[in-house]
Protein backbone atom coordinates (compact mmCIF):
# COMPACT_ATOMS: atom_id res chain seq x y z
CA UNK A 1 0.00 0.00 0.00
CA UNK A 2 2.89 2.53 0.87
CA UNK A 3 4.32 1.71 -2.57
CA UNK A 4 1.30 2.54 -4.38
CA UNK A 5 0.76 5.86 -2.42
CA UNK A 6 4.40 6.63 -3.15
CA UNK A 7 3.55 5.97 -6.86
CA UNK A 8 0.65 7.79 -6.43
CA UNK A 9 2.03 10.69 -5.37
CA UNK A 10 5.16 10.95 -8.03
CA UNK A 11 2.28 10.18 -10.98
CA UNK A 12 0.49 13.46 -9.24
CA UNK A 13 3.89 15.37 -9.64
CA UNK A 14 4.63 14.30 -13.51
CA UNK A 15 0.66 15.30 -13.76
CA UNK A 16 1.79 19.00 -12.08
CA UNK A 17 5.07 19.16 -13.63
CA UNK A 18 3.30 18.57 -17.72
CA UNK A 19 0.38 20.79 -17.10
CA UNK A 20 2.91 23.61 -15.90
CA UNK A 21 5.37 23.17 -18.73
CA UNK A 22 3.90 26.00 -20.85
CA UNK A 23 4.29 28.10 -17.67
CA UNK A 24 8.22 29.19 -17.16
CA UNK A 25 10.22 29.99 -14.61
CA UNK A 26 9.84 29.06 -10.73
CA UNK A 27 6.21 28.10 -10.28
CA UNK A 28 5.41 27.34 -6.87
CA UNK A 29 1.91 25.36 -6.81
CA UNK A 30 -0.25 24.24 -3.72
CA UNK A 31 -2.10 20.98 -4.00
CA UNK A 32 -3.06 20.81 -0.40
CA UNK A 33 -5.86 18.05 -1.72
CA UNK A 34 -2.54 15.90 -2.25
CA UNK A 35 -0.78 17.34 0.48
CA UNK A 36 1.84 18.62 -1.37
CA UNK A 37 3.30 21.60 -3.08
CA UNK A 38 5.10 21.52 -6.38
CA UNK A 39 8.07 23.65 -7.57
CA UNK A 40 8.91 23.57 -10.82
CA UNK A 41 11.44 25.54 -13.27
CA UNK A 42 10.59 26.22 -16.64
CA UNK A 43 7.74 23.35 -16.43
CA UNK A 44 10.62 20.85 -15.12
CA UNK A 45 10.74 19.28 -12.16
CA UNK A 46 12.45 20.45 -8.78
CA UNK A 47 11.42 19.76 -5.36
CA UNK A 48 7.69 19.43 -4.06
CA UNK A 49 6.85 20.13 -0.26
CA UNK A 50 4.80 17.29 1.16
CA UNK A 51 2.83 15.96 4.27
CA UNK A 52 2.00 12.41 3.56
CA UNK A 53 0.44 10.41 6.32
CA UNK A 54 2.89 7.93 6.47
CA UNK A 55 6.09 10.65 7.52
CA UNK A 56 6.16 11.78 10.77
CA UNK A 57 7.18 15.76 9.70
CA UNK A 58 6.90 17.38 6.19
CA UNK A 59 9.74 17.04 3.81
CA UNK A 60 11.19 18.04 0.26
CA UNK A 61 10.92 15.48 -1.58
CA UNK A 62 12.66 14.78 -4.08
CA UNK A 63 15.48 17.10 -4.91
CA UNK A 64 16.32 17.42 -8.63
CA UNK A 65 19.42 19.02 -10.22
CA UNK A 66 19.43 21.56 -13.16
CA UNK A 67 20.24 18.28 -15.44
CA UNK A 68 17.47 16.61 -14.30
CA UNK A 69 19.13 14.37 -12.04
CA UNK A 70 17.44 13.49 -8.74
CA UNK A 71 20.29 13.71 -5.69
CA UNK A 72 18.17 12.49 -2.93
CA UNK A 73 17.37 8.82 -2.15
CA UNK A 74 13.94 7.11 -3.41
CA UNK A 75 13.11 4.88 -0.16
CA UNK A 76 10.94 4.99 1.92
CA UNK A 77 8.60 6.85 -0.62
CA UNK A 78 9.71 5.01 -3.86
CA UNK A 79 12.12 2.55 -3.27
CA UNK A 80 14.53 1.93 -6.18
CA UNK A 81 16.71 -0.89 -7.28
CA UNK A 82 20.13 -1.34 -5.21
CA UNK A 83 19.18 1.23 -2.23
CA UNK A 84 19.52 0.86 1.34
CA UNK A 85 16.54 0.21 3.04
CA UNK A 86 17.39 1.86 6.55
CA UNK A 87 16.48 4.61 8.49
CA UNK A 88 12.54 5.02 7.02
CA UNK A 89 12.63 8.62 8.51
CA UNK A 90 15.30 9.15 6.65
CA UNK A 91 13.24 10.98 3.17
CA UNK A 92 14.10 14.16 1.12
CA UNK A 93 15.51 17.54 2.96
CA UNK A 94 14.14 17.82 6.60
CA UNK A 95 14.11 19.56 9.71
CA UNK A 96 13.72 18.44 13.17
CA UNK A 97 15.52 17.13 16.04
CA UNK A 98 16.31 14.04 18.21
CA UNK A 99 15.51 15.36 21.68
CA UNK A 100 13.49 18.10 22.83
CA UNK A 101 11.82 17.91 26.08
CA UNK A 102 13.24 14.39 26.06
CA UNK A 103 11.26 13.53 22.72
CA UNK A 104 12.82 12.29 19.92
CA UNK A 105 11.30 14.35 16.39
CA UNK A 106 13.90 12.50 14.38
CA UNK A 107 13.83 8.77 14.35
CA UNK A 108 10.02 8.94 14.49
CA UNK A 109 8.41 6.65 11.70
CA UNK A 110 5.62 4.10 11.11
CA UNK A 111 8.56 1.62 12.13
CA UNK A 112 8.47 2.48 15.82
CA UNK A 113 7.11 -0.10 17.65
CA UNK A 114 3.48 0.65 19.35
CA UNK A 115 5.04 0.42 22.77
CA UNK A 116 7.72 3.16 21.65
CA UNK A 117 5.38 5.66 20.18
CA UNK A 118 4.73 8.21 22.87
CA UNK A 119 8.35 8.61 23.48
CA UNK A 120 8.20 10.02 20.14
CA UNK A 121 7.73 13.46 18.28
CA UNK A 122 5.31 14.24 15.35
CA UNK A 123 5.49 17.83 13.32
CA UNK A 124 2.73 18.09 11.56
CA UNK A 125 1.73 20.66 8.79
CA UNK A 126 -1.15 23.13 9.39
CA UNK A 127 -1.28 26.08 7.22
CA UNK A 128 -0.05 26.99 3.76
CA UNK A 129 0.47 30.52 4.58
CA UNK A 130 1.37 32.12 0.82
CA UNK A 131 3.12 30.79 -2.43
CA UNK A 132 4.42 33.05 -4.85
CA UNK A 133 5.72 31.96 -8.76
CA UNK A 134 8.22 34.20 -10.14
CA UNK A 135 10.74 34.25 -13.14
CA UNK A 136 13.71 33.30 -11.30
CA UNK A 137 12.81 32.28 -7.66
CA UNK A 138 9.30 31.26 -6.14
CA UNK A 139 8.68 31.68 -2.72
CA UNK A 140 6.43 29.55 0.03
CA UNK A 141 5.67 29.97 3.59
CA UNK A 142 4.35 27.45 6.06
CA UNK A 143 3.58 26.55 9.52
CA UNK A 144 3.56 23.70 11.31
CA UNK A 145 3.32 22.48 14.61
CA UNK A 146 5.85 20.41 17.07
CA UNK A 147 3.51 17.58 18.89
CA UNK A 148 4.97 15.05 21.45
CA UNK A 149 4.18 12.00 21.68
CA UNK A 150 1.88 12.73 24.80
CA UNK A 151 -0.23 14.86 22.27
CA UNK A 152 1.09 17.99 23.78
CA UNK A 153 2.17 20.87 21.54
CA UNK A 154 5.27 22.35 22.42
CA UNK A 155 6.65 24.21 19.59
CA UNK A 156 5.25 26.67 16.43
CA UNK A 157 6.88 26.45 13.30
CA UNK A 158 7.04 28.83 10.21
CA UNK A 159 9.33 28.16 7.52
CA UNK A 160 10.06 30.51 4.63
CA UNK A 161 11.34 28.89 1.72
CA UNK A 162 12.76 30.13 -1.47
CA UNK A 163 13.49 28.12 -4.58
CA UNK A 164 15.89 29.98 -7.34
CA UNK A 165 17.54 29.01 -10.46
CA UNK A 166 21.03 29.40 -11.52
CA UNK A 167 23.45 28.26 -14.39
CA UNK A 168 24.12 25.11 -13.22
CA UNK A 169 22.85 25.28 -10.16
CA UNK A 170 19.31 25.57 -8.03
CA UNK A 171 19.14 26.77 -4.86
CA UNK A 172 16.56 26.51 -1.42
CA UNK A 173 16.82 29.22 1.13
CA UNK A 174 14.82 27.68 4.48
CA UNK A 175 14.52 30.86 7.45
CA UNK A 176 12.83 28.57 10.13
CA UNK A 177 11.51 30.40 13.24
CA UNK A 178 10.66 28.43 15.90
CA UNK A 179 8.36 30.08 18.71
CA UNK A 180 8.06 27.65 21.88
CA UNK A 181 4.61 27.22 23.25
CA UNK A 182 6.23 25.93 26.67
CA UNK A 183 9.35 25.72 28.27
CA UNK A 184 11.61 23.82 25.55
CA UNK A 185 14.84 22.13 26.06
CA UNK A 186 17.04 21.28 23.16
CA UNK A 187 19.53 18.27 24.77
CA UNK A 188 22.68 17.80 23.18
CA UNK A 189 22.41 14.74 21.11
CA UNK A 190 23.65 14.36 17.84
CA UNK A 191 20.51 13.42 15.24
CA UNK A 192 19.64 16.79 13.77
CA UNK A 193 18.53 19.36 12.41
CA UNK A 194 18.73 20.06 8.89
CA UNK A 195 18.74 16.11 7.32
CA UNK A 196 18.39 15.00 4.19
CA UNK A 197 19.47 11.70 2.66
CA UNK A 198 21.02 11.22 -0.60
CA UNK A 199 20.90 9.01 -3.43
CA UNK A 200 23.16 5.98 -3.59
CA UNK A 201 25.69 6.97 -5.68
CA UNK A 202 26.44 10.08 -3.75
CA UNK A 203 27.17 8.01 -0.77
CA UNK A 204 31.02 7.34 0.38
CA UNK A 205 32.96 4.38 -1.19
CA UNK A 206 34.93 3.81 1.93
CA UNK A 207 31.54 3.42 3.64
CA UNK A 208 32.16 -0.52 5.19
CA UNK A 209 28.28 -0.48 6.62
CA UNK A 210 27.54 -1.99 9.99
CA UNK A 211 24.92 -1.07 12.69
CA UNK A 212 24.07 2.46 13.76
CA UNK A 213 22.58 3.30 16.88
CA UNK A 214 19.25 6.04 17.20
CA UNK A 215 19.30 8.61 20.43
CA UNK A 216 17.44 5.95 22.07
CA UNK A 217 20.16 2.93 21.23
CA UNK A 218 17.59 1.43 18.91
CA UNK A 219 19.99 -0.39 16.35
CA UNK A 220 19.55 0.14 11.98
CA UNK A 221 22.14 -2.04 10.12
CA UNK A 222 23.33 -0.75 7.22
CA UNK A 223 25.14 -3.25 4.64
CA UNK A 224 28.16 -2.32 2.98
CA UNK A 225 28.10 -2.31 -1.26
CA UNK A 226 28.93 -5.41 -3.02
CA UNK A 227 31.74 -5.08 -4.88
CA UNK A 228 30.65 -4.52 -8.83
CA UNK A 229 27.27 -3.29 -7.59
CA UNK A 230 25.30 -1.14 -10.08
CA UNK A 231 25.20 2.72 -8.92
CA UNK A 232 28.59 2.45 -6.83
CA UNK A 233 29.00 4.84 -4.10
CA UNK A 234 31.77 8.10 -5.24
CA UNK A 235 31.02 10.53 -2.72
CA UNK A 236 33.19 12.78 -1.01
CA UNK A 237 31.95 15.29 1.76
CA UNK A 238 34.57 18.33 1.96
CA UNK A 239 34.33 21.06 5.19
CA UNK A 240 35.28 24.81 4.80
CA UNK A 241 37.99 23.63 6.90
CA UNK A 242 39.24 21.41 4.43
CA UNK A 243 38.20 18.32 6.12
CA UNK A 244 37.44 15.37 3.98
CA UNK A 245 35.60 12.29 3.40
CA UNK A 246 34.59 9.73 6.69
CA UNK A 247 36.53 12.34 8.53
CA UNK A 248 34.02 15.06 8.61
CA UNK A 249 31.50 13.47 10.74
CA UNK A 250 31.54 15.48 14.14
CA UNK A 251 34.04 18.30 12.91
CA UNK A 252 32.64 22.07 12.61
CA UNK A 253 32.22 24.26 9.40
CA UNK A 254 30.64 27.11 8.34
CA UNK A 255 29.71 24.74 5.28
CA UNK A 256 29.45 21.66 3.73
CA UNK A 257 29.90 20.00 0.37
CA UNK A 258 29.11 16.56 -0.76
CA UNK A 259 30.43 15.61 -4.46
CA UNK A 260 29.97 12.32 -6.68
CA UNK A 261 29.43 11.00 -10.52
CA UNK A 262 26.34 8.83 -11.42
CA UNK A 263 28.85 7.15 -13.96
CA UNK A 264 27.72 10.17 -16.80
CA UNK A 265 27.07 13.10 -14.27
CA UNK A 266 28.74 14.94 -11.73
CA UNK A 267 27.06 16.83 -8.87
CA UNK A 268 27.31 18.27 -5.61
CA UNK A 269 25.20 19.12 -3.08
CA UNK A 270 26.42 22.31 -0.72
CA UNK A 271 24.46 23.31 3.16
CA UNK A 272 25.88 26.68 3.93
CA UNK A 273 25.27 27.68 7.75
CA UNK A 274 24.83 31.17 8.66
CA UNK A 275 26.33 33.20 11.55
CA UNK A 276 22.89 34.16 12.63
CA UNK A 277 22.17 30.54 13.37
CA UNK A 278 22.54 29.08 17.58
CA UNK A 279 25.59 26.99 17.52
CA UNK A 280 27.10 28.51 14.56
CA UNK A 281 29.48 26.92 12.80
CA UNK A 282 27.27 23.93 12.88
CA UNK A 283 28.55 20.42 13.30
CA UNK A 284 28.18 18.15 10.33
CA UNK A 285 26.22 14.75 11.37
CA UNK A 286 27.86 13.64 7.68
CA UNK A 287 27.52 9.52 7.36
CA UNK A 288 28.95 7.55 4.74
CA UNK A 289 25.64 5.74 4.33
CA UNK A 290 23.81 8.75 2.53
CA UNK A 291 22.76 10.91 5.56
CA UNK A 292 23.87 14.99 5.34
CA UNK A 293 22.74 16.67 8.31
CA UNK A 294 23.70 19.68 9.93
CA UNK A 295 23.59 20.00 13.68
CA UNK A 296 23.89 23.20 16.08
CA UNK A 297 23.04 21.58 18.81
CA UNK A 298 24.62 18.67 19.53
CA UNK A 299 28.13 19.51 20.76
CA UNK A 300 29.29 17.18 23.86
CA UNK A 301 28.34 14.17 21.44
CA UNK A 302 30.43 15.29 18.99
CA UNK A 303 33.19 15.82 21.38
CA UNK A 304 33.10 14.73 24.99
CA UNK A 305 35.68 17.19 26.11
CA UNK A 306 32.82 19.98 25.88
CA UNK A 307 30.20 20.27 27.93
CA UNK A 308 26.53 19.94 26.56
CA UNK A 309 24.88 22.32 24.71
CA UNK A 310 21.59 22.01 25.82
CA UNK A 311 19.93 24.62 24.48
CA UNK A 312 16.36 26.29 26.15
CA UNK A 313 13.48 28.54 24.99
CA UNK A 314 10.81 29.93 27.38
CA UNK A 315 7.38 29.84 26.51
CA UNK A 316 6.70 32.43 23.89
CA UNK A 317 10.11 32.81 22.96
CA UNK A 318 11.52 32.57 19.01
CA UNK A 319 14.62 31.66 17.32
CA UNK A 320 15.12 31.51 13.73
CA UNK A 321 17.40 29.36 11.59
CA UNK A 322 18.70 30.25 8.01
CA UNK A 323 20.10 27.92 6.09
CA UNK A 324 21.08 27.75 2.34
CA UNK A 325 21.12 24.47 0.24
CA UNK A 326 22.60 24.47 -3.56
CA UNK A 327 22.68 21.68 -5.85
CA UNK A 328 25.30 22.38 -8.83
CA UNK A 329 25.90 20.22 -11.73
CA UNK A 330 29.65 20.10 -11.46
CA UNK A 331 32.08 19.61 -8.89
CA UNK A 332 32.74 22.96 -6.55
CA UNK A 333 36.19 24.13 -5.44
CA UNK A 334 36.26 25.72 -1.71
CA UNK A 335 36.80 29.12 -3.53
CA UNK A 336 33.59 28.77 -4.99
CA UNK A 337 31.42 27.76 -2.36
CA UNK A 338 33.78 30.46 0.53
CA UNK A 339 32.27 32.64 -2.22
CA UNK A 340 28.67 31.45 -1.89
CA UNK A 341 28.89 31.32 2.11
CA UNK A 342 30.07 35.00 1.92
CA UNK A 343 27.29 36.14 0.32
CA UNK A 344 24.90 34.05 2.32
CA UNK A 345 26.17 35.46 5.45
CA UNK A 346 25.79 38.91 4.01
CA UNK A 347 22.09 38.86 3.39
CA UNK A 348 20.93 38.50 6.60
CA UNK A 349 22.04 39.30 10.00
């Protein structure tokens, strides 16, 4: 049944993504009947924002290059031939967190056992507030809200996104302001904030699998790749302090970029924090496996010689997040993207 709703739902996007291709640049279109939102450029597919019932938070899903290549991993919506089948709330570009108020938003999915469920979080998607089509960016503004797994709502959400076009490149601004609607506790811990989860062949090759632990030391194993498998793994995450590969996972940068070849097409995917942002610069929660995450929060379980970072907000209180996420049909040099986090930080303070 989840296969056919997945299929459902990328048949409803093809449906979108023809009827708009008389209409060009960004076009931003609300189909809250479907639960989703489309975004298309020049009538060709980008991203689409969507709420299905079977994800515990809204995501983008999926995320397509200028080239028409899709960087983000098909399962658990549509599964595709030679993927990992791990982590089911692991799906598109995401934001949420592992522990707040000593609820877990991340690892949330229709996977958690009954008995589990109320030790879980649930974000769920309440009002489209605006879209807006343009000729070289769109624009679309949401809230949500933050519901533990004791049905109690703890935080708001509104996220402003912004979807632009480039040469070679497309681009998603997300300014996420959080307003807490009790007293909120952020615990150091490392699954969040800004996830997503990439296709297979933008995953490391020195990635040996093996079994990965959840904040609540629920085990996922993750196989290695065969050797000869179709799709092999070539890619190679690279820090704006010039760290590289497995190494980046726990290390600090004020960006990250993630670079691989299909076999005919080359691609990376850059996050660029922004000073603005708590926790700034970010850790990277960067796995071999295919997860890309950027975390502010977690800090102690990144390194134990520092003390947590457990961060609060009072009832009624706000903080907003910025973050900037590029997709470029060609490898980047650290000139380029220093370049691109320089103007980022620039545009808002």
């Amino acid at each position: 049944m989840r296969n056919l709703i997945a299929l459902a739902a990328i048949f409803t996007f093809a449906a979108s993504a023809f009827a708009a291709s008389s209409a060009k640049g960004v076009q931003v279109v609300p189909d809250e009947a479907n639960r989703r939102v489309d975004i298309t450029i020049d009538g060709a597919p980008f991203t689409s924002y969507i709420w299905p019932a079977s994800l515990k938070k809204p995501v983008l899903y999926p995320l397509i290059d200028d080239e028409g290549i899709t960087v983000t991993r098909g399962y658990p919506l549509n599964p595709l031939p030679g993927e990992r089948v791990d982590h089911p709330h692991h799906a598109g570009l995401w934001f949420n967190y592992g522990n707040v108020n000593g609820f877990d938003f991340w690892n949330n999915s229709d996977a958690i056992k009954p008995e589990n469920r109320t030790k879980m979080g649930t974000i769920l998607q309440t009002k489209i507030v605006s879209a807006k089509s343009g000729p070289n960016s769109g624009e679309l503004v949401v809230e949500s809200v933050w519901v533990t797994g004791k049905d109690k709502q703890i935080l708001s959400q509104t996220t402003h996104y912004i979807f632009a076009r480039r040469d070679h490149a497309r681009v998603i601004d997300q300014v996420i302001t959080l307003k807490a609607l009790d007293h909120v506790v952020f615990n150091d811990d490392k699954e969040g904030v800004l996830g997503m989860r990439v296709a297979r062949w933008l995953e490391s090759p020195e990635e040996k699998g093996g079994i990965f632990r959840d904040a609540n030391g629920n085990p996922t194993k993750v196989d290695a790749q065969a050797p000869g498998a179709a799709n092999p793994a070539t890619g190679v995450y690279l820090t704006s302090e010039g760290v590289k590969g497995p190494a980046v996972w726990a290390t600090r940068g004020r960006w990250c970029t993630l670079t691989g070849n299909d076999g005919s097409h080359t691609a990376s995917i850059a996050i660029l924090d922004h000073p603005g942002n708590p926790g700034y610069p970010t850790y990277w929660h960067a796995r071999g496996y295919g997860l890309f995450a950027a975390n502010p929060f977690g800090r102690s379980i990144f390194n134990p010689k520092q003390p947590p970072f457990s961060y609060t907000l009072e009832k009624d209180k706000s903080v907003t997040f910025r973050y900037r996420v590029i997709l470029f049909s060609h490898a980047t040099t650290p000139d380029e993207i220093n370049r691109e986090a320089d103007t980022f930080a620039a545009e808002a303070r």
